[in-house]
PDB file of N, CA and C in Angstrom:
ATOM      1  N   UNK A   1     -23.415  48.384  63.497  1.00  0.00           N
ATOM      2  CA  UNK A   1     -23.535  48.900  64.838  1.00  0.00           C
ATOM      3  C   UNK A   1     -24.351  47.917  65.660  1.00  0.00           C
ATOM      4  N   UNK A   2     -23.823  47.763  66.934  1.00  0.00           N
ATOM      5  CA  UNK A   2     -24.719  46.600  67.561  1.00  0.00           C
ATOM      6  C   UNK A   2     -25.532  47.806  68.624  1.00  0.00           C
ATOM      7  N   UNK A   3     -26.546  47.475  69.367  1.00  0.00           N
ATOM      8  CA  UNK A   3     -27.582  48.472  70.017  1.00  0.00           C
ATOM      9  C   UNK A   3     -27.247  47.436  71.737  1.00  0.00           C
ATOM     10  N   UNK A   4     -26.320  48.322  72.309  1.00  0.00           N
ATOM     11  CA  UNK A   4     -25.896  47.873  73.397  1.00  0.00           C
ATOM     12  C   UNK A   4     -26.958  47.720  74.422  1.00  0.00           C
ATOM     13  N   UNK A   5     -27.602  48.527  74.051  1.00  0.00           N
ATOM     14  CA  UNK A   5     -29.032  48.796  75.018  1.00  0.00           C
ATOM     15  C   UNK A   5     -28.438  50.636  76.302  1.00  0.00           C
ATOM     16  N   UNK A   6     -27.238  50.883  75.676  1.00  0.00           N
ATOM     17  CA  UNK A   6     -26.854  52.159  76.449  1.00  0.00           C
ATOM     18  C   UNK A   6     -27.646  53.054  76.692  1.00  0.00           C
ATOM     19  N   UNK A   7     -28.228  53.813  77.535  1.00  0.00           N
ATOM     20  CA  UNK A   7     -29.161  54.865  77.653  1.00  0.00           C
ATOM     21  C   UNK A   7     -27.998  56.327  77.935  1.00  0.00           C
ATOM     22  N   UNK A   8     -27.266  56.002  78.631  1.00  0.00           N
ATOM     23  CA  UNK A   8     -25.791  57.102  78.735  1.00  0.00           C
ATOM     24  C   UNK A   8     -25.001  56.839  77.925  1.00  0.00           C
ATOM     25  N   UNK A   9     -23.999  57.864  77.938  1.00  0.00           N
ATOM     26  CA  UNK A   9     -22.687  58.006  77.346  1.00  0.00           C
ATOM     27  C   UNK A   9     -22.133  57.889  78.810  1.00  0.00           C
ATOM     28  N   UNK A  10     -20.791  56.431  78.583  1.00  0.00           N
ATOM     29  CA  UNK A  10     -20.477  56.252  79.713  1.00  0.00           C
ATOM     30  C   UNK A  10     -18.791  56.250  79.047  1.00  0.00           C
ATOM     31  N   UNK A  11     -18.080  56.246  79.965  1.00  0.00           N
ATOM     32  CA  UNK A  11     -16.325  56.534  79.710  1.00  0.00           C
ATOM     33  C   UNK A  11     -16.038  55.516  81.485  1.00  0.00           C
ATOM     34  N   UNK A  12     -15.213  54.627  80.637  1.00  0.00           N
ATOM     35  CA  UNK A  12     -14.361  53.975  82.056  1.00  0.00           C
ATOM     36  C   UNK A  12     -13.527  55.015  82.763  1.00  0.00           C
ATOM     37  N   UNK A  13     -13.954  54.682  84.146  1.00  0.00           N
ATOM     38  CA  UNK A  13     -13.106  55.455  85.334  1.00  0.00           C
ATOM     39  C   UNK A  13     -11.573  55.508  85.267  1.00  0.00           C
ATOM     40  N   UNK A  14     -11.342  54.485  84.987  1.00  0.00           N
ATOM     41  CA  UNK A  14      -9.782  54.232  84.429  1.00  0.00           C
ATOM     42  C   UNK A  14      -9.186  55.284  83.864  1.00  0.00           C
ATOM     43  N   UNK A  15      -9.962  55.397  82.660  1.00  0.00           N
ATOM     44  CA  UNK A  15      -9.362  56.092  81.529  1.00  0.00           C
ATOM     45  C   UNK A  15      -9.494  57.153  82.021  1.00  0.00           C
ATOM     46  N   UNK A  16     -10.213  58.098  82.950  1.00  0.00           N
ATOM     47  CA  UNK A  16     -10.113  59.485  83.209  1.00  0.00           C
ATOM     48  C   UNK A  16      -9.153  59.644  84.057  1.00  0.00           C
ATOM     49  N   UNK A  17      -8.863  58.735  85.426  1.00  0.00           N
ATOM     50  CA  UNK A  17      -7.528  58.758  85.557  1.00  0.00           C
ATOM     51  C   UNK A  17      -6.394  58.863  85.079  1.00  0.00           C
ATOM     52  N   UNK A  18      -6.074  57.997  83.881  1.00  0.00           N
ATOM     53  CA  UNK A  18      -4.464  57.766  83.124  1.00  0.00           C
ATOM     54  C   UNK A  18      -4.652  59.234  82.736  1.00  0.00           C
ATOM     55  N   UNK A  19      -5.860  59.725  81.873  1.00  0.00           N
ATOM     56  CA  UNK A  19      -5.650  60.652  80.981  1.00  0.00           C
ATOM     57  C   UNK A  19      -5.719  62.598  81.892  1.00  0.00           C
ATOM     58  N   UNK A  20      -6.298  61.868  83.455  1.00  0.00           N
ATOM     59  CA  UNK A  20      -6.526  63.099  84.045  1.00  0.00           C
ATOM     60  C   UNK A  20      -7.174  63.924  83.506  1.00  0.00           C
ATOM     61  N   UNK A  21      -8.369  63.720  83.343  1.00  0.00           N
ATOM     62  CA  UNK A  21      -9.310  64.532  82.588  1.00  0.00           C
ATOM     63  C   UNK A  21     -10.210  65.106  83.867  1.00  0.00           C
ATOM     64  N   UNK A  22     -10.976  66.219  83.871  1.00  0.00           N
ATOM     65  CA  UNK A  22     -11.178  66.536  84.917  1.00  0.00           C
ATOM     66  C   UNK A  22     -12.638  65.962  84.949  1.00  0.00           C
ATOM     67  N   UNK A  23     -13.308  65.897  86.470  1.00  0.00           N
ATOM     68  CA  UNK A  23     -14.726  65.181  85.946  1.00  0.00           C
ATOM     69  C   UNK A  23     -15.141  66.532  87.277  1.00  0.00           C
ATOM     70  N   UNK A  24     -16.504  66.169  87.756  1.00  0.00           N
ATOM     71  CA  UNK A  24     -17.488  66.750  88.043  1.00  0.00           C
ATOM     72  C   UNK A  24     -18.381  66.057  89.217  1.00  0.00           C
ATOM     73  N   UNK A  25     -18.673  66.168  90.443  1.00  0.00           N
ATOM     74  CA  UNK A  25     -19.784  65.649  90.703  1.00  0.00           C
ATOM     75  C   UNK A  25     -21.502  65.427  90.452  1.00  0.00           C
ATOM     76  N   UNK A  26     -22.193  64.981  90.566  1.00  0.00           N
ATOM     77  CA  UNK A  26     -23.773  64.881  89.805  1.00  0.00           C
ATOM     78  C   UNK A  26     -24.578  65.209  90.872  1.00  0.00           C
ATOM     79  N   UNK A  27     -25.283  66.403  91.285  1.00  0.00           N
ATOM     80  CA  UNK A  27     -26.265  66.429  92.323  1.00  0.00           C
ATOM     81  C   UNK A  27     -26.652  65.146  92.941  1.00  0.00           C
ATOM     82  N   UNK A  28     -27.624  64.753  92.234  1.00  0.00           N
ATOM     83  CA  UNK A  28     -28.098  63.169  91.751  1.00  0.00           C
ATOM     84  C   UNK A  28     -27.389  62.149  91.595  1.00  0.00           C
ATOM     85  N   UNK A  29     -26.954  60.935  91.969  1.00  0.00           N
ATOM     86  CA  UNK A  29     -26.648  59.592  91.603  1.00  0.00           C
ATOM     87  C   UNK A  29     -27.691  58.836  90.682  1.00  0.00           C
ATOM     88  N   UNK A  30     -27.081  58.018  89.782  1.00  0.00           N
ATOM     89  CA  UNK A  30     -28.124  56.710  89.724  1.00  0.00           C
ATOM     90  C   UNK A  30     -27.362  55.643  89.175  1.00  0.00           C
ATOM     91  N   UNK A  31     -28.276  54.874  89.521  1.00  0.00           N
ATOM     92  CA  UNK A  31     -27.427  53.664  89.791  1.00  0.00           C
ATOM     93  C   UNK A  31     -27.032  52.846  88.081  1.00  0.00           C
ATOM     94  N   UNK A  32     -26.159  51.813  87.501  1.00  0.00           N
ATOM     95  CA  UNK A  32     -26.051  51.413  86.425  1.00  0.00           C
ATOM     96  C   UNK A  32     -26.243  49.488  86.319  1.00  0.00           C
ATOM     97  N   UNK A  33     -27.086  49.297  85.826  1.00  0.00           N
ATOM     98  CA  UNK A  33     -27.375  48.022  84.951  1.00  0.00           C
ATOM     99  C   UNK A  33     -26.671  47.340  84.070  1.00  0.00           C
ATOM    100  N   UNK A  34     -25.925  46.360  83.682  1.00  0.00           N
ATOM    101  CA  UNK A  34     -25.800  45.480  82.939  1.00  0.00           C
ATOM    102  C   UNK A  34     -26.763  45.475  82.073  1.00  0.00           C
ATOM    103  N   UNK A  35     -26.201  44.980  80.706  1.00  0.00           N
ATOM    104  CA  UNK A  35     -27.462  44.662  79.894  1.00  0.00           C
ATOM    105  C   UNK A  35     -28.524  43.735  80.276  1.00  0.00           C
ATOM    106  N   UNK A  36     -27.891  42.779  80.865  1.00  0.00           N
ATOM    107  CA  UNK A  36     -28.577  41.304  81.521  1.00  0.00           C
ATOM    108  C   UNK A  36     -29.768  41.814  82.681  1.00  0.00           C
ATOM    109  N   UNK A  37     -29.400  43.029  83.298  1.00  0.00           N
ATOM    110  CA  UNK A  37     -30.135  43.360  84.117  1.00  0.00           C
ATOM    111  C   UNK A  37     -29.247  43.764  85.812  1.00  0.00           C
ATOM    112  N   UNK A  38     -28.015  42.969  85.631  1.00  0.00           N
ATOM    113  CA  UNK A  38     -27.327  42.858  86.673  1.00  0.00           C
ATOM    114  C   UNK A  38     -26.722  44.147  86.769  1.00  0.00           C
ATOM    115  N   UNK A  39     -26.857  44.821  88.249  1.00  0.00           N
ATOM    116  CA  UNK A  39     -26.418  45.973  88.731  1.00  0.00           C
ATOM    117  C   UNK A  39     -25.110  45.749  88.892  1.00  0.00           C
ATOM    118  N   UNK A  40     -24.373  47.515  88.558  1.00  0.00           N
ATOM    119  CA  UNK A  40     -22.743  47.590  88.192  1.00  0.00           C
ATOM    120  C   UNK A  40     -22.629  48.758  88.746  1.00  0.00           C
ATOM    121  N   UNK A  41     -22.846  49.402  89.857  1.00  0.00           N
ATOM    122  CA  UNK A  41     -22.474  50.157  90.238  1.00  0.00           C
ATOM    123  C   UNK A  41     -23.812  51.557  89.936  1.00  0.00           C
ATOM    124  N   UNK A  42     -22.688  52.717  90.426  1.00  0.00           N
ATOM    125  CA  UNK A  42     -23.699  54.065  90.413  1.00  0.00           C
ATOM    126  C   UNK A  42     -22.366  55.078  89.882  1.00  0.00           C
ATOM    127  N   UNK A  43     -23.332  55.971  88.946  1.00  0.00           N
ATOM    128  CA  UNK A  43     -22.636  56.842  88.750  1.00  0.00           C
ATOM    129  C   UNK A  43     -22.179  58.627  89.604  1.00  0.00           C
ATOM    130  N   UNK A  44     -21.535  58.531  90.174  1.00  0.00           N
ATOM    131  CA  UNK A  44     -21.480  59.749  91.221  1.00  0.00           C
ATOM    132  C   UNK A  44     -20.430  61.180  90.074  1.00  0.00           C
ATOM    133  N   UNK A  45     -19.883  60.921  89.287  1.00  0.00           N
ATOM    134  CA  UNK A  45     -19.173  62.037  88.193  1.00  0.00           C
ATOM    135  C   UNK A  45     -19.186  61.821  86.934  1.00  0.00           C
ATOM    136  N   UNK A  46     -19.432  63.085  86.495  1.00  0.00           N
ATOM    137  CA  UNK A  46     -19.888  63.128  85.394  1.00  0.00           C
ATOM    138  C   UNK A  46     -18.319  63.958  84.573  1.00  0.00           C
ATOM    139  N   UNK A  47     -18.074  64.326  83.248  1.00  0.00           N
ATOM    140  CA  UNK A  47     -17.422  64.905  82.473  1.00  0.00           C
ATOM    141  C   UNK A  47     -17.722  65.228  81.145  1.00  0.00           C
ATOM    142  N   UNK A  48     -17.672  66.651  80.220  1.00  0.00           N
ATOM    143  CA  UNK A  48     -18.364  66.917  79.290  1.00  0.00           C
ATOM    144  C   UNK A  48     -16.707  66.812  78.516  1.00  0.00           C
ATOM    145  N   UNK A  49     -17.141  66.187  77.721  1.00  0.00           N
ATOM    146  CA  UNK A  49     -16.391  66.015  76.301  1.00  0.00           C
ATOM    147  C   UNK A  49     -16.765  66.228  75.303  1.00  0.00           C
ATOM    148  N   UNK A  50     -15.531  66.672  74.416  1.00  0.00           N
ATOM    149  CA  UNK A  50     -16.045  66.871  72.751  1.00  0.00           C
ATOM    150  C   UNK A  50     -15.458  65.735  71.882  1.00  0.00           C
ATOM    151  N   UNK A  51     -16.483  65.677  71.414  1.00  0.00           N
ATOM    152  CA  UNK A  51     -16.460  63.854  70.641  1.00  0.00           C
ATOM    153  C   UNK A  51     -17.040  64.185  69.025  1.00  0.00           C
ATOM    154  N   UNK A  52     -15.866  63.791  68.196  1.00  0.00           N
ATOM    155  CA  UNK A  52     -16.030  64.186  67.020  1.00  0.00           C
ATOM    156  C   UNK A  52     -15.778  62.900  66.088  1.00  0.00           C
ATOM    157  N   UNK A  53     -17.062  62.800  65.119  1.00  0.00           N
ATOM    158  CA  UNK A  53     -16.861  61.594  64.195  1.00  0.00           C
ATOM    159  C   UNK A  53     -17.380  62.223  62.596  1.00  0.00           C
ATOM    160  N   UNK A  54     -16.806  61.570  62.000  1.00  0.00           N
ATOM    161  CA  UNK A  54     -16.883  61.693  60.199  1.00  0.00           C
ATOM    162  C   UNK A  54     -17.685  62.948  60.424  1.00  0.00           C
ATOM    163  N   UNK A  55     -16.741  64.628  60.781  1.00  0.00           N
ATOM    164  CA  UNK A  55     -16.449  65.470  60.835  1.00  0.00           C
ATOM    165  C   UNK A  55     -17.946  65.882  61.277  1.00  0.00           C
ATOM    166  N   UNK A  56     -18.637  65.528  62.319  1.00  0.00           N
ATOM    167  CA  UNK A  56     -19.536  65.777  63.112  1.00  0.00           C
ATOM    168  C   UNK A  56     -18.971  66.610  64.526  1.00  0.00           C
ATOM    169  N   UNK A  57     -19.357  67.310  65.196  1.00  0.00           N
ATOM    170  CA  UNK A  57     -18.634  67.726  66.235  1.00  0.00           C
ATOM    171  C   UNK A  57     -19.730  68.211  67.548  1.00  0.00           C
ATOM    172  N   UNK A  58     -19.427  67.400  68.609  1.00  0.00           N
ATOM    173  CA  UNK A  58     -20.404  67.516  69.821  1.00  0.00           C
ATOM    174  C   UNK A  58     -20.395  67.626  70.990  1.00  0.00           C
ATOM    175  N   UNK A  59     -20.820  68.566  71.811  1.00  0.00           N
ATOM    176  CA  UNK A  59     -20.075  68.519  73.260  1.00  0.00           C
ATOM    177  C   UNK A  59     -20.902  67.627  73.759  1.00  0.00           C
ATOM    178  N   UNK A  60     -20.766  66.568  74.618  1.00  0.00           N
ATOM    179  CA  UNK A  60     -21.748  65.794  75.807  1.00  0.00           C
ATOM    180  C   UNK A  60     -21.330  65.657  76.745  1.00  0.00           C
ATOM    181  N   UNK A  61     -21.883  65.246  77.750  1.00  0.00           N
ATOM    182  CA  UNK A  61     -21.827  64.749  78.989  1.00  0.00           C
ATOM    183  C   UNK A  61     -21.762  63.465  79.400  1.00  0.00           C
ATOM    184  N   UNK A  62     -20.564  63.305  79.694  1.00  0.00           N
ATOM    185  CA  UNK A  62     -20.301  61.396  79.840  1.00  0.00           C
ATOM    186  C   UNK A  62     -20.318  61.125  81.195  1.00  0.00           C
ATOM    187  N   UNK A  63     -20.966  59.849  81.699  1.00  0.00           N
ATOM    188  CA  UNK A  63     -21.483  59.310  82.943  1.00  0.00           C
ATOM    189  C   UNK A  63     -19.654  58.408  83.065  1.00  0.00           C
ATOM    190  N   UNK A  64     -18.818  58.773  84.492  1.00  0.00           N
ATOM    191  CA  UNK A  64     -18.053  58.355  84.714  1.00  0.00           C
ATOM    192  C   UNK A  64     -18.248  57.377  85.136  1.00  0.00           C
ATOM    193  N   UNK A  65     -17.704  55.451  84.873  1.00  0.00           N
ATOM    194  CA  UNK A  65     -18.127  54.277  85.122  1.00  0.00           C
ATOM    195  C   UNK A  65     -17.259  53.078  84.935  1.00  0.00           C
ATOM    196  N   UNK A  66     -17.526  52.279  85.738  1.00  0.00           N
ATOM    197  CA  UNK A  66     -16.385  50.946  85.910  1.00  0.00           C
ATOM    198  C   UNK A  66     -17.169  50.127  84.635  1.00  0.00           C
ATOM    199  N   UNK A  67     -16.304  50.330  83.244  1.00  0.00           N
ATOM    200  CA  UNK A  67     -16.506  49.307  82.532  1.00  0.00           C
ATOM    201  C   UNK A  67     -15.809  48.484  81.946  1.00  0.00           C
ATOM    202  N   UNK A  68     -15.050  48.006  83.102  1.00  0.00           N
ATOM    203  CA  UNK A  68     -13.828  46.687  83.432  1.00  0.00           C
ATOM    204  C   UNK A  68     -12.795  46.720  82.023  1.00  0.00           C
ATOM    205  N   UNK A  69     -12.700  46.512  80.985  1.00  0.00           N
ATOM    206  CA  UNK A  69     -11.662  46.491  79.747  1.00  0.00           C
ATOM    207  C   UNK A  69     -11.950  47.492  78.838  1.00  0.00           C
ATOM    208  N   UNK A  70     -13.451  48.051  78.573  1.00  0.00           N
ATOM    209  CA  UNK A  70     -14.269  48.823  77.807  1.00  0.00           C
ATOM    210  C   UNK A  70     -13.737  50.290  77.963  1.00  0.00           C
ATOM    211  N   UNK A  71     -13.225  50.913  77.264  1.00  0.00           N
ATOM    212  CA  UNK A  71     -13.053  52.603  77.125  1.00  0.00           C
ATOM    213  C   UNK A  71     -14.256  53.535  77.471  1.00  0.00           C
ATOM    214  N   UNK A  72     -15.218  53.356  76.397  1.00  0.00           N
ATOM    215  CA  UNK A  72     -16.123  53.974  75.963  1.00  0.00           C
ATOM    216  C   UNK A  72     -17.763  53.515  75.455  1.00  0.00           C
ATOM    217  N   UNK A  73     -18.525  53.729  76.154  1.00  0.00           N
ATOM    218  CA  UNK A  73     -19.445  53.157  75.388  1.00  0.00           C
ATOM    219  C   UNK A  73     -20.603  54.318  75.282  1.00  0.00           C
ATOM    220  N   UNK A  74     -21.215  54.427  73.878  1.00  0.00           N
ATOM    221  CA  UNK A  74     -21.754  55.468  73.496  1.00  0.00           C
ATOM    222  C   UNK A  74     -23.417  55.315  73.672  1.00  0.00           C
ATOM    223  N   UNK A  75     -24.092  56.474  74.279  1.00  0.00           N
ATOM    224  CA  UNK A  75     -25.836  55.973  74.338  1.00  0.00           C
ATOM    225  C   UNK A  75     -26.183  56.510  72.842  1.00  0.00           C
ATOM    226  N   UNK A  76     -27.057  55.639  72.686  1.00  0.00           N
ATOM    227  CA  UNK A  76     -28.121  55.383  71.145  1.00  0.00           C
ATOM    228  C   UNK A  76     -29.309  55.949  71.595  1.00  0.00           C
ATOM    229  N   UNK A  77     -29.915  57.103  70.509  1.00  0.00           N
ATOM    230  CA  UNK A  77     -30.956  57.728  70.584  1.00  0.00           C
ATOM    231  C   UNK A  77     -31.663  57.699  69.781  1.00  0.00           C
TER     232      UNK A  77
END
């Protein structure tokens, strides 16, 4: 596992489009970082998904986000 430095669970904007998944607005905005430091935008919708691995099962809340080729990228806690 590499430690992206993710603080969210983020899902490309893309992909909620193709897949029409429904999202949510966020009271709150905030804004998103590059690892490097370089600002990428803000997140304004959010969407709760169930995300299941080696028969773990979890609802969260994924920060909707432009991450140009990237699907999915998961926050580390």
């Amino acid at each position: 596992m590499v430690d992206s430095r993710c603080t969210h669970t983020g899902i490309n904007e893309q992909l909620f489009k193709d897949k029409r998944i429904k999202t949510k607005l966020v009271d709150i905005f905030f804004k998103v970082f590059n690892v490097y430091g370089t600002k990428n935008g803000k997140v304004t919708k959010i969407a709760p998904l169930e995300v299941k691995i080696n028969g773990h099962k979890e609802q969260i809340n994924t920060a909707v986000m432009d991450l140009n080729e990237t699907d999915m990228f998961l926050e580390y806690d």
